[in-house]
Protein backbone atom coordinates (compact mmCIF):
# COMPACT_ATOMS: atom_id res chain seq x y z
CA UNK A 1 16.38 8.87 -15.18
CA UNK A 2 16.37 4.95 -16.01
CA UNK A 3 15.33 4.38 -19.70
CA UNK A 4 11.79 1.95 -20.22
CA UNK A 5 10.60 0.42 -23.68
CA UNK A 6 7.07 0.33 -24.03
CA UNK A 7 5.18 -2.15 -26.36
CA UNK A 8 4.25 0.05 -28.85
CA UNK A 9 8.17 1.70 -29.27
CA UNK A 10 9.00 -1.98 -29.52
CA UNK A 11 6.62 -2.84 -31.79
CA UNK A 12 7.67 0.02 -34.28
CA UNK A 13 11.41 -0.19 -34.13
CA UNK A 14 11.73 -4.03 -34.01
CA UNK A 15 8.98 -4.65 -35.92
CA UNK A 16 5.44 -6.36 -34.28
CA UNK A 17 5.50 -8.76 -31.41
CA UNK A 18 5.65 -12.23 -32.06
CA UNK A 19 1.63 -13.71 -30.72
CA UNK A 20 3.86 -16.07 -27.93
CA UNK A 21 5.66 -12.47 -26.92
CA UNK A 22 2.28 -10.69 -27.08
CA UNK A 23 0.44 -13.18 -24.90
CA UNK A 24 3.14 -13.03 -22.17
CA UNK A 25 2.45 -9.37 -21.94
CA UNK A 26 -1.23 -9.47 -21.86
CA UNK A 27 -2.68 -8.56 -18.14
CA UNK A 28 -4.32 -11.74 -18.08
CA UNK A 29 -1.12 -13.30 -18.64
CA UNK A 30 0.64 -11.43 -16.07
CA UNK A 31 -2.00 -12.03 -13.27
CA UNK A 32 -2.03 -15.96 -14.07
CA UNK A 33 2.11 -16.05 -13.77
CA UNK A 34 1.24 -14.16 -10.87
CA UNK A 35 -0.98 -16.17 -9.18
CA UNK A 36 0.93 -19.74 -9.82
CA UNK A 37 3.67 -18.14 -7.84
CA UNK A 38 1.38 -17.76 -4.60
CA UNK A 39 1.35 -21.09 -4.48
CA UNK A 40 5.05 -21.79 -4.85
CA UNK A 41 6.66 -20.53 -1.56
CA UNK A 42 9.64 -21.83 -2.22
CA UNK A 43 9.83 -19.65 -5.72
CA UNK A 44 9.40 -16.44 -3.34
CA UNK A 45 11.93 -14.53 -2.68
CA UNK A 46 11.09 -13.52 0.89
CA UNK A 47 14.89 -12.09 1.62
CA UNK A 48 14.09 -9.12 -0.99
CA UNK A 49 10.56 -8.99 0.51
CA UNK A 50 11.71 -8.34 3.88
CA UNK A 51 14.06 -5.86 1.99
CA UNK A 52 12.05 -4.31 0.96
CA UNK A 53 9.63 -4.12 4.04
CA UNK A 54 12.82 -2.35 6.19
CA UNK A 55 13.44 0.31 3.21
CA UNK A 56 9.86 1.02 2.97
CA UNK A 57 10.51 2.91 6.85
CA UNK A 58 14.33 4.32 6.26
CA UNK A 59 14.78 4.97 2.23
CA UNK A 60 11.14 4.63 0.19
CA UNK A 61 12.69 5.90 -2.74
CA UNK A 62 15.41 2.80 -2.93
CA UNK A 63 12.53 0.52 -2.95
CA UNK A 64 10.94 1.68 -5.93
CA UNK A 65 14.03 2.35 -7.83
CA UNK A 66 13.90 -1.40 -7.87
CA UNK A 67 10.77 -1.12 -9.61
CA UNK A 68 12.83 1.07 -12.26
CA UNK A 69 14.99 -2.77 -12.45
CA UNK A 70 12.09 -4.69 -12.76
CA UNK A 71 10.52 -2.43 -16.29
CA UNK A 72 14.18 -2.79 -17.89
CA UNK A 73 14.75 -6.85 -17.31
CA UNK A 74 10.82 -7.93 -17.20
CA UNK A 75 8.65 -5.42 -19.07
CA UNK A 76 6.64 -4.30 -16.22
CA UNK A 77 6.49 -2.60 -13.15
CA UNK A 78 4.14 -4.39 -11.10
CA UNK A 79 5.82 -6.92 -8.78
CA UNK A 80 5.55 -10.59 -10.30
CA UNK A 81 6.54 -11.81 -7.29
CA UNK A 82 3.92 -12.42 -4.35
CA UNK A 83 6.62 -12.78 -1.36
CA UNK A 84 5.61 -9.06 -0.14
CA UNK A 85 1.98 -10.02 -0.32
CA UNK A 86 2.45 -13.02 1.55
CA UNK A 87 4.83 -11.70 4.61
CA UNK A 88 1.94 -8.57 4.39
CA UNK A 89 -0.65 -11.00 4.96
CA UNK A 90 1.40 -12.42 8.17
CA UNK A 91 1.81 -8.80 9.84
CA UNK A 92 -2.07 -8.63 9.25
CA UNK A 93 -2.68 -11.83 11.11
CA UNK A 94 -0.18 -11.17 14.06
CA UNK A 95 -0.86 -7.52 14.68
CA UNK A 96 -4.53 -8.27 14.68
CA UNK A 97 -4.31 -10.89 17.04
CA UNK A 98 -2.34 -8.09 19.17
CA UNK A 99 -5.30 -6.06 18.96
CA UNK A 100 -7.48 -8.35 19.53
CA UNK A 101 -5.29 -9.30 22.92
CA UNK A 102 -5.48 -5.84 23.66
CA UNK A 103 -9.27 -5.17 23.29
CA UNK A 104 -9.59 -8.00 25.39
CA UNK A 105 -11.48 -9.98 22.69
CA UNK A 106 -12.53 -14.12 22.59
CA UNK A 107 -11.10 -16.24 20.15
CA UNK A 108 -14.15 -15.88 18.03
CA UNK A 109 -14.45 -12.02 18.41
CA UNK A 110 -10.80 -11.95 17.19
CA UNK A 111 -10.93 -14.30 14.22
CA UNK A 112 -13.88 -12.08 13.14
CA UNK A 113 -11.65 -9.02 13.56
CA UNK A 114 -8.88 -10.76 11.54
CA UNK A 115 -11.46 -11.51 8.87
CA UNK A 116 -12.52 -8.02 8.93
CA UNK A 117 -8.86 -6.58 8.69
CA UNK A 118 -7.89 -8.50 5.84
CA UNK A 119 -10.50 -8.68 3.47
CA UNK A 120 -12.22 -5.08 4.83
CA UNK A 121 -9.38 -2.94 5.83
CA UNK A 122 -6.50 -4.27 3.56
CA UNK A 123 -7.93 -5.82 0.52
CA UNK A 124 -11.21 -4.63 0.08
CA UNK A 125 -10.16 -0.58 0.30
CA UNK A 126 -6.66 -1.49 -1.70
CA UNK A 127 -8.92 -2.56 -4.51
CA UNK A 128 -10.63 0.32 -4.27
CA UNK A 129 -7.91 2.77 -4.07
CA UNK A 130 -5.73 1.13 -5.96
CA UNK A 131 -8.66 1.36 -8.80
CA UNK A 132 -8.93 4.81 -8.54
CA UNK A 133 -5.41 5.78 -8.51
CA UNK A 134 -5.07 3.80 -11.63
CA UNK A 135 -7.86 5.54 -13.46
CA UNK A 136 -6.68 8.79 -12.17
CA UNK A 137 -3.18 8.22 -12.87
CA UNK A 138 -4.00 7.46 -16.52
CA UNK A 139 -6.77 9.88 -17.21
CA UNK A 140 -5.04 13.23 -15.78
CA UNK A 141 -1.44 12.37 -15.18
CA UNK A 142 0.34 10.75 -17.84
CA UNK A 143 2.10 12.91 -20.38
CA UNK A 144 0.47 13.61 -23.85
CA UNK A 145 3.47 12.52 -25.77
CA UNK A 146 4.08 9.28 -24.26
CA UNK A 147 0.15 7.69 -24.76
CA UNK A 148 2.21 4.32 -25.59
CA UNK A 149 2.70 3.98 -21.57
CA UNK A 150 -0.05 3.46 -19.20
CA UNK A 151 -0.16 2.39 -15.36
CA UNK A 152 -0.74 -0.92 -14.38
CA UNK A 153 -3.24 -1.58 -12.09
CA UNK A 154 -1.21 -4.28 -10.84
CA UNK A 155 1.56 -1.82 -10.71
CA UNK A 156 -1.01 0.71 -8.92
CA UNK A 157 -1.86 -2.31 -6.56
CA UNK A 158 1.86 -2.64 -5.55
CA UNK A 159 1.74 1.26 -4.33
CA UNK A 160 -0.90 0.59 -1.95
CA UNK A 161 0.78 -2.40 -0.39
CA UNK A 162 4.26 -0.39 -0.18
CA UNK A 163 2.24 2.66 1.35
CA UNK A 164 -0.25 0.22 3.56
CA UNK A 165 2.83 -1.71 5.42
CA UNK A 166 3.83 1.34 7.60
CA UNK A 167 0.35 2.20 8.45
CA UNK A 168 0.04 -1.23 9.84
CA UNK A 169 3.37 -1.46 11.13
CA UNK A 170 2.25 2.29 13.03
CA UNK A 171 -1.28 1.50 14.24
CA UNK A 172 -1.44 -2.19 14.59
CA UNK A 173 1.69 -2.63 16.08
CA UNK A 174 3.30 0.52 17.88
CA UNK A 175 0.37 2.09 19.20
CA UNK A 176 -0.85 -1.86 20.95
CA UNK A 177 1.93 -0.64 23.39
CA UNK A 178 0.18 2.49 24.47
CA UNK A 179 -3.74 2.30 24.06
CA UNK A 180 -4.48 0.75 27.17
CA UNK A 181 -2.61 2.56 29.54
CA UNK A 182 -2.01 5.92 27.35
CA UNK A 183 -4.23 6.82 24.38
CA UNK A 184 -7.70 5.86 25.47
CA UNK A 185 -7.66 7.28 28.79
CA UNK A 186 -10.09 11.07 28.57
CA UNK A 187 -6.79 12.82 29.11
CA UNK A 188 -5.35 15.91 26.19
CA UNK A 189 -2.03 13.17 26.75
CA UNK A 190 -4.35 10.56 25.92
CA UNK A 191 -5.90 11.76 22.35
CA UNK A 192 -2.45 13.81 21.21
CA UNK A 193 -0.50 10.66 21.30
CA UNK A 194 -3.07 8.82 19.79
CA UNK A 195 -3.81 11.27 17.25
CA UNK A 196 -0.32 12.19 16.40
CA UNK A 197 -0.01 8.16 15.48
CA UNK A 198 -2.68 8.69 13.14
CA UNK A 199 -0.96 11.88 11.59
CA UNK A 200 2.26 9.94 11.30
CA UNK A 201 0.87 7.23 9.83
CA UNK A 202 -1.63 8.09 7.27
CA UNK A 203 1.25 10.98 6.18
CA UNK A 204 3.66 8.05 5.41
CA UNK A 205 0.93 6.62 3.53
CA UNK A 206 0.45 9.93 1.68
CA UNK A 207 4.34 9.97 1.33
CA UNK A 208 4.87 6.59 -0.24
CA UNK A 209 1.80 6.84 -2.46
CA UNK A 210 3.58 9.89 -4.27
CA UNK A 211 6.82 8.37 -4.73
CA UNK A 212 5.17 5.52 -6.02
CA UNK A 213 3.81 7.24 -8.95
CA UNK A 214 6.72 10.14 -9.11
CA UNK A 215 8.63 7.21 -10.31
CA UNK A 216 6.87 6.77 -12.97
CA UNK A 217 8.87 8.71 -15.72
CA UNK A 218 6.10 9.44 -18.27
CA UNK A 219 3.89 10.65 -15.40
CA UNK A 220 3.56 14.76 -14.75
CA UNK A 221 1.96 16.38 -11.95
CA UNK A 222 2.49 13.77 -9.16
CA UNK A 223 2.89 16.98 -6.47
CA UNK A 224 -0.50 17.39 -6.35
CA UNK A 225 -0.88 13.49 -4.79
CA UNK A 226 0.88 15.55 -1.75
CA UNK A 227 -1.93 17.59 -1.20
CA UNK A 228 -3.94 16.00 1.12
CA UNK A 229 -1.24 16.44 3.26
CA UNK A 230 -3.03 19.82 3.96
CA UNK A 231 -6.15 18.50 4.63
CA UNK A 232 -4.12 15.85 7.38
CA UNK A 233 -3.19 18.63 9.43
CA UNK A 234 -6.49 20.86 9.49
CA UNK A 235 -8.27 17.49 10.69
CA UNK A 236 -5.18 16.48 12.65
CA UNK A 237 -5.45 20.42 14.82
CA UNK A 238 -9.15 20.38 14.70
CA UNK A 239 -9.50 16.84 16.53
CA UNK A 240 -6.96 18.27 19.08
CA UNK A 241 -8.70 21.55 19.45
CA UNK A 242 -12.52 19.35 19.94
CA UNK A 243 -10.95 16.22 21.54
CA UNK A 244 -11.23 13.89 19.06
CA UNK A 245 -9.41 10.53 19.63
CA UNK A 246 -9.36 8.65 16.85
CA UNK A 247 -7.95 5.52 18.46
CA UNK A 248 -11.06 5.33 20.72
CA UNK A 249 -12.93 5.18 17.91
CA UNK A 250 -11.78 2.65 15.86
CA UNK A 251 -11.90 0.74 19.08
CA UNK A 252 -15.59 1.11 19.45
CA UNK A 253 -16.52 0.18 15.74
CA UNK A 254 -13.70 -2.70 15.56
CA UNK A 255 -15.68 -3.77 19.26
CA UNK A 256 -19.04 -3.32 17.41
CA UNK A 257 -18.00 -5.33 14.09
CA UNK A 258 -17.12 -8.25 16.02
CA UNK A 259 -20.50 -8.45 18.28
């Protein structure tokens, strides 16, 4: 297990933060460094990104032993780079043009899906997840003896992303190349394929979320983020067993949202 240095251990064995070294460690700080660099492409370092993108699919856990890197040389763990945001925000835009070529949508219809994707689908439920994970992370999960740590939303933010990409990746992009002709025909070939998507996807979401926060050294009891694996594949054999296709469906509302 890689070593960290919180604040606080610093503060006591070093003696106190100097107020410049405080206010570069503040959140505010953080987000504002953050945010300068979105509008600095050429600062990005979109090699790593993409790096990062390929590992996410063949070794998760290399990924966010970077993140291990990142605590020891920068004192945090969120990414202070926005070069995976950006290249995120790019999949979003092609993929949902794909979809929107699929559905057979207008121009207009599919910059309203694209709207909807991004700020809906991506941003708006990260925020919310990525909320709730924090306060859950930090209310249940982190160890008694090591109060000096906490999870950073920012860092809690970055596990969404990482866990977000090969959802898209799955359901955006692979399944384009069988909805019209496979998945939302009335056929059992039809809603498994469809379906099993779904199961693969949303269980690599599940997946990455809890080695996201395994990583975190003073967390304990990050197994039970694998539970709702459980619950995946009770809904997953029940909408086989009724004839639930779940592709069909988001087809319908992302057809309604754009009327």
């Amino acid at each position: 297990m890689l070593p960290t240095t919180s604040l606080g251990a610093r503060a006591q064995g070093n003696g106190a933060l100097s107020g410049r070294d405080a206010a570069r460690h503040t959140a505010g700080a953080k987000r504002s460094k953050y945010l300068r660099r979105l509008l600095r492409l050429r600062h990005m370092d979109f090699e790593f990104a993409l790096w990062q993108m390929l590992y996410l699919f063949t070794s998760p856990q290399r990924v966010y032993r970077n993140f291990h890197y990142r605590k020891q040389t920068k004192d945090q763990w969120a990414r202070d780079d926005p070069a995976f945001l950006v290249l995120l925000s790019v999949w979003l835009c092609v993929s949902t043009v794909g979809f929107g070529f699929v559905l057979d949508m207008g121009f207009f219809e599919t910059i309203k899906l694209l709207l909807w994707v991004v700020f809906i689908d991506c941003v708006g439920v990260g925020l919310l997840i990525a909320t709730l994970m924090w306060f859950i992370s930090n209310k249940y999960l982190v160890k008694q003896q090591n109060r000096d740590y906490d999870v950073e939303w920012g860092y809690a933010f970055d596990v969404h992303l990482n866990a977000f990409y090969p959802l898209l990746v799955i359901l955006h992009f692979i399944q384009l190349f069988f909805i019209n002709y496979v998945i939302v025909s009335d056929s059992v070939i039809g809603y498994f394929v469809g379906n099993t998507l779904w199961l693969i996807a949303i269980g690599y979401y599940i997946y990455v979320t809890f080695l996201g926060y395994s990583a975190l050294p003073f967390l304990k009891n990050t197994a039970v983020l694998l539970y709702p694996f459980a619950l995946l594949i009770v809904l997953y054999l029940i909408s086989l067993a009724l004839g639930w296709n779940f592709t069909k469906m988001l087809c319908s509302f992302y057809k309604y949202r754009v009327k």
